[in-house]
C-alpha atoms as a PDB file:
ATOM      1  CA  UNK A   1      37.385  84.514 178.266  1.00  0.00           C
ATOM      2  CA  UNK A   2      38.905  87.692 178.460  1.00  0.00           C
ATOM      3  CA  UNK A   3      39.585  89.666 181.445  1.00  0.00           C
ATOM      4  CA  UNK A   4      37.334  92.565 181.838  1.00  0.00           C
ATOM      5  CA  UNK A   5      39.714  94.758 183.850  1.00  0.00           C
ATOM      6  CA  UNK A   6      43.008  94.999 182.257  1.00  0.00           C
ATOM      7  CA  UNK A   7      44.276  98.462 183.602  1.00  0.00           C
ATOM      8  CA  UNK A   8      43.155 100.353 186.309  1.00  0.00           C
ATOM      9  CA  UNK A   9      43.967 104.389 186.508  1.00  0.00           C
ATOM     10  CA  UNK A  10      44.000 105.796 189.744  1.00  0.00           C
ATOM     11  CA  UNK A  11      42.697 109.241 188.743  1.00  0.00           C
ATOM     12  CA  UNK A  12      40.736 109.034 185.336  1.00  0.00           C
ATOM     13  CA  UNK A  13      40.804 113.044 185.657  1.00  0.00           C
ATOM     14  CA  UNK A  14      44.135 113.175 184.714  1.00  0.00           C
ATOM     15  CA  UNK A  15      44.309 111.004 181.882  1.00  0.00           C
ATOM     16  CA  UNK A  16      43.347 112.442 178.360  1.00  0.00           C
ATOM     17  CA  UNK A  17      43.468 109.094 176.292  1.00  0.00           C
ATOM     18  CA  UNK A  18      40.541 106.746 177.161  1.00  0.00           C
ATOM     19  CA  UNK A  19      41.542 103.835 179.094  1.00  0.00           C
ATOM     20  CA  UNK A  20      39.250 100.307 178.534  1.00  0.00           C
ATOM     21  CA  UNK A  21      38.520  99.271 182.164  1.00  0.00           C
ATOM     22  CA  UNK A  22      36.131  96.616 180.482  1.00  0.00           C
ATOM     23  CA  UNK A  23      35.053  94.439 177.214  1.00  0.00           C
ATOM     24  CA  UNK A  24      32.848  97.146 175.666  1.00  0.00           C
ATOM     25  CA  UNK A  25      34.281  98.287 172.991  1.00  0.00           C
ATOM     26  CA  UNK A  26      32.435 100.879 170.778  1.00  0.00           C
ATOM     27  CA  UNK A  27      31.922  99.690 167.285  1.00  0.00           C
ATOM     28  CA  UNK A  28      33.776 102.814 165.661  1.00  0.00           C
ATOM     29  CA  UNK A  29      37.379 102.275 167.885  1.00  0.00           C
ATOM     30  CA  UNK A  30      39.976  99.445 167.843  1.00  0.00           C
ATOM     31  CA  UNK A  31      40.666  98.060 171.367  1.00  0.00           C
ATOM     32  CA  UNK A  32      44.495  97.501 171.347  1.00  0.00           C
ATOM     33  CA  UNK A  33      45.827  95.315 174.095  1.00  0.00           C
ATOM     34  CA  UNK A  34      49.543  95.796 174.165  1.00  0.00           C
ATOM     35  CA  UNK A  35      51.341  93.016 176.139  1.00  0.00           C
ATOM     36  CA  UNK A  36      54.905  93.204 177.814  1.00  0.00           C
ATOM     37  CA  UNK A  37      57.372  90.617 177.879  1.00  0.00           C
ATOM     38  CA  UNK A  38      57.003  90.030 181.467  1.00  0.00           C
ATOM     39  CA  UNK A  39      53.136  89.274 180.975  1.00  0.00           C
ATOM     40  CA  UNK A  40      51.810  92.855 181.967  1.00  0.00           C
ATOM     41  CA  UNK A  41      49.361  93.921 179.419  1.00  0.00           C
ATOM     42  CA  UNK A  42      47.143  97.345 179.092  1.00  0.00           C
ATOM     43  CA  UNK A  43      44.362  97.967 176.842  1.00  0.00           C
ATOM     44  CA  UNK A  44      43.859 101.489 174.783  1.00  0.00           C
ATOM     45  CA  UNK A  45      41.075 102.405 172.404  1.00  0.00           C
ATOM     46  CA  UNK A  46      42.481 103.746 169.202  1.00  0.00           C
ATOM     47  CA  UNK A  47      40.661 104.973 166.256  1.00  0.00           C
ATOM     48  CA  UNK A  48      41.049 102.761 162.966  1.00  0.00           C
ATOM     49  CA  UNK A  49      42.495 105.886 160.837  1.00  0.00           C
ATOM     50  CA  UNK A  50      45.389 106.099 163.969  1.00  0.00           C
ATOM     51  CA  UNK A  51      48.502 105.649 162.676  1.00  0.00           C
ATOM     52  CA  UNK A  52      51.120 103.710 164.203  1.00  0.00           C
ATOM     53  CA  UNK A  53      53.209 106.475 165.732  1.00  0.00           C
ATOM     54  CA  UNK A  54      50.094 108.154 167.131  1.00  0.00           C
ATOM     55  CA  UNK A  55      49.115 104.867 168.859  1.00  0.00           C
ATOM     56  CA  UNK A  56      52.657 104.570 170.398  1.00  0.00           C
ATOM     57  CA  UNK A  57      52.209 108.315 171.695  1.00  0.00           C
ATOM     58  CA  UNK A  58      49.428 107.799 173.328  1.00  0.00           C
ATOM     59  CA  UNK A  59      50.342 104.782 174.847  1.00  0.00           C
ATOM     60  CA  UNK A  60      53.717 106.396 175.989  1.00  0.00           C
ATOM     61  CA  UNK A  61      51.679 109.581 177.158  1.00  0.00           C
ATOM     62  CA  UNK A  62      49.535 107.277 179.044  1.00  0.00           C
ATOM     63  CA  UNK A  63      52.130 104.811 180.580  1.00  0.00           C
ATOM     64  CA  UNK A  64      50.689 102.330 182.836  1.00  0.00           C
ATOM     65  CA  UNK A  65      51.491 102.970 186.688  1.00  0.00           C
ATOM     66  CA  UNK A  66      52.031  99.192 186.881  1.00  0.00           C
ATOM     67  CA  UNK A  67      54.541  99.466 184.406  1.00  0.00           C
ATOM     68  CA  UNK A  68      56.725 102.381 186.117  1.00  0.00           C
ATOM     69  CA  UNK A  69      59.928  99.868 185.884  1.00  0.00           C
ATOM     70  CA  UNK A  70      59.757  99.396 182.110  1.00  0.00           C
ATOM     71  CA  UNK A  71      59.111 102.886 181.172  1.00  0.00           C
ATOM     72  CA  UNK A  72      61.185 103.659 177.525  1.00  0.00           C
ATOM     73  CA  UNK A  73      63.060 107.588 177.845  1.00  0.00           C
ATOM     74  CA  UNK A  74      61.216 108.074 174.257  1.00  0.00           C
ATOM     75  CA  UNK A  75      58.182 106.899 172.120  1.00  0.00           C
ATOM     76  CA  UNK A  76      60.903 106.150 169.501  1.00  0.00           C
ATOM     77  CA  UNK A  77      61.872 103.017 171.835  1.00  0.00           C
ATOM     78  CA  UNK A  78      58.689 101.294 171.754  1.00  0.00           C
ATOM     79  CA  UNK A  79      57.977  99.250 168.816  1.00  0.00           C
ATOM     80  CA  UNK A  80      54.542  97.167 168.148  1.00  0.00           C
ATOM     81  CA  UNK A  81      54.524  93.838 167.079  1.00  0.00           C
ATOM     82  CA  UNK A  82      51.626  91.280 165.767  1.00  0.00           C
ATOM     83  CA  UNK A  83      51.629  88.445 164.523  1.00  0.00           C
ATOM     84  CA  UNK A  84      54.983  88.395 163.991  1.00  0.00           C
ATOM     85  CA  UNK A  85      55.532  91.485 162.065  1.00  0.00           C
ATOM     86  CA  UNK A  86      56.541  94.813 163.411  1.00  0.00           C
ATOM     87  CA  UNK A  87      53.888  97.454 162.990  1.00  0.00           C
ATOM     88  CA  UNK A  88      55.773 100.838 160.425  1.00  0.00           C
ATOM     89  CA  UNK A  89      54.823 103.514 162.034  1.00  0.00           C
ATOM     90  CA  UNK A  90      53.118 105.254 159.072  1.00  0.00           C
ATOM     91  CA  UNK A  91      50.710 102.915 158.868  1.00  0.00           C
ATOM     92  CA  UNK A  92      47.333 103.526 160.281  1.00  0.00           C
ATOM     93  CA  UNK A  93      45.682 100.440 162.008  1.00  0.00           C
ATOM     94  CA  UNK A  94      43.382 100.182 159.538  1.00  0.00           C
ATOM     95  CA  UNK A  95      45.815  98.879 157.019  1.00  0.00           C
ATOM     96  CA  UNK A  96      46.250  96.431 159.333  1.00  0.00           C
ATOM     97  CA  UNK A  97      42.984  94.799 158.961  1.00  0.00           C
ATOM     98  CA  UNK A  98      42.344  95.765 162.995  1.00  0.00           C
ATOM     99  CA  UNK A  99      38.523  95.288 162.765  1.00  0.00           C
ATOM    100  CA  UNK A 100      36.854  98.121 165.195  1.00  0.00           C
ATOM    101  CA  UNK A 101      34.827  96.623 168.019  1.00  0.00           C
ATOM    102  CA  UNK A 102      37.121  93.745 168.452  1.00  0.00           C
ATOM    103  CA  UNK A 103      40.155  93.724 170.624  1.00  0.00           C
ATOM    104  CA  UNK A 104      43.270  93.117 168.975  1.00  0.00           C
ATOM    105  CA  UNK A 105      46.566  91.605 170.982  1.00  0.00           C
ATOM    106  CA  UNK A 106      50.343  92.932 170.532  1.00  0.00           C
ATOM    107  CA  UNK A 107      53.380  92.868 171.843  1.00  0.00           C
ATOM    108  CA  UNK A 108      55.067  95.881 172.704  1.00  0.00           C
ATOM    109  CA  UNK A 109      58.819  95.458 172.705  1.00  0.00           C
ATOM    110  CA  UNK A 110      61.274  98.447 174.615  1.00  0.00           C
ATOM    111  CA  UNK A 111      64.193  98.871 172.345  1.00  0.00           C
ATOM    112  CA  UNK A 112      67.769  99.294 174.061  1.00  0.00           C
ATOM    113  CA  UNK A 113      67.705 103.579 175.058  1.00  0.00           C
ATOM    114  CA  UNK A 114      70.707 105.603 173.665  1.00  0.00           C
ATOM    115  CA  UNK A 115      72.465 105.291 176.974  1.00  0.00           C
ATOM    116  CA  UNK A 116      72.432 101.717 176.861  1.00  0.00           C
ATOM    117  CA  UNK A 117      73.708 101.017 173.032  1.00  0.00           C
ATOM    118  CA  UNK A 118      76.380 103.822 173.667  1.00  0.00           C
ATOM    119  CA  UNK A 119      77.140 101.432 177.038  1.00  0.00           C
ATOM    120  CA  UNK A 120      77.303  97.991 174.705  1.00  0.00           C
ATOM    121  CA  UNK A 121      80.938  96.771 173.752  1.00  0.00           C
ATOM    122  CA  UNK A 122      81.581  97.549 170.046  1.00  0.00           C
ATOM    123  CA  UNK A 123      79.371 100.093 170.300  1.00  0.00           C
ATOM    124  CA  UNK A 124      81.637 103.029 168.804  1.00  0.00           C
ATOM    125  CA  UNK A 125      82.896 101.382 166.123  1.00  0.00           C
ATOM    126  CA  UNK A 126      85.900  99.957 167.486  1.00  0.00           C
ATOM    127  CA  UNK A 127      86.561  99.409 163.300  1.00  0.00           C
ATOM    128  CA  UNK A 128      86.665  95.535 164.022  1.00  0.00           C
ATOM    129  CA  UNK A 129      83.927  93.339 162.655  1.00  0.00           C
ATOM    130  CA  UNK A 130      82.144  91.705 165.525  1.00  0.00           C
ATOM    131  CA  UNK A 131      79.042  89.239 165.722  1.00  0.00           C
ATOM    132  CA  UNK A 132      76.728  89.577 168.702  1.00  0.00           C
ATOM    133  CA  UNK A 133      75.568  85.678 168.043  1.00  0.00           C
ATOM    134  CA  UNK A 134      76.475  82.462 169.716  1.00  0.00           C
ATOM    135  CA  UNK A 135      77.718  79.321 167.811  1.00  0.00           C
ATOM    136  CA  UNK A 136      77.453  76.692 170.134  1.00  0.00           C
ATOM    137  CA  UNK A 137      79.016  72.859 168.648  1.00  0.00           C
END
């Protein structure tokens, strides 16, 4: 069964994007449910014809309070991902197959900011190849 209170907003008032507080989900809007890595998860109602980059605005523009410790510096940093395939962010949800009235699960992944790849060893290009793997024998 699926929990009926996923995010809670302390003052509705001062959020624009509608925020799912329970399972009814109108029959024209997607309910995306976009789970973290550590577990925390946050539902959103998107319209089918929403394309991925508007979804990731909204969700950016709408960041969770519980989720104050894993907030990105830019929507360009957040990347969805379902079923194992990253979402493009041209696409609409629609072409997707997201069927409206259902709630739809994916992960939404924080890529490394511009202060922390310019940080990273071998970052600028020290002209040496380098493989960020392990080969353990």
């Amino acid at each position: 069964m699926a929990d009926s209170t996923t995010h809670t907003v302390t003052d509705p008032s001062s959020v624009t994007i509608p925020v799912v507080v329970n399972d009814k989900i109108p029959a024209d809007k997607v309910n995306v449910r976009f789970l973290l890595v550590s577990g925390k998860r946050s539902d959103l109602l998107c319209n089918p014809s929403d394309t991925v980059e508007e979804v990731r605005a909204k969700i950016y523009a709408a960041w969770p309070t519980e989720w104050h410790d894993e907030h990105p510096e830019a929507v360009s940093q957040l990347r969805v991902l379902h079923q194992g395939k990253f979402f493009e962010p041209s696409h609409t949800l629609a072409s997707y197959r997201l069927e409206p009235g259902q709630t739809t699960t994916v992960h939404l992944l924080l890529r490394a900011g511009p202060a922390a790849e310019a940080e990273s060893p071998g970052a600028k290009g020290d002209g040496a190849r380098a493989c960020r793997c392990c080969i353990v024998m």
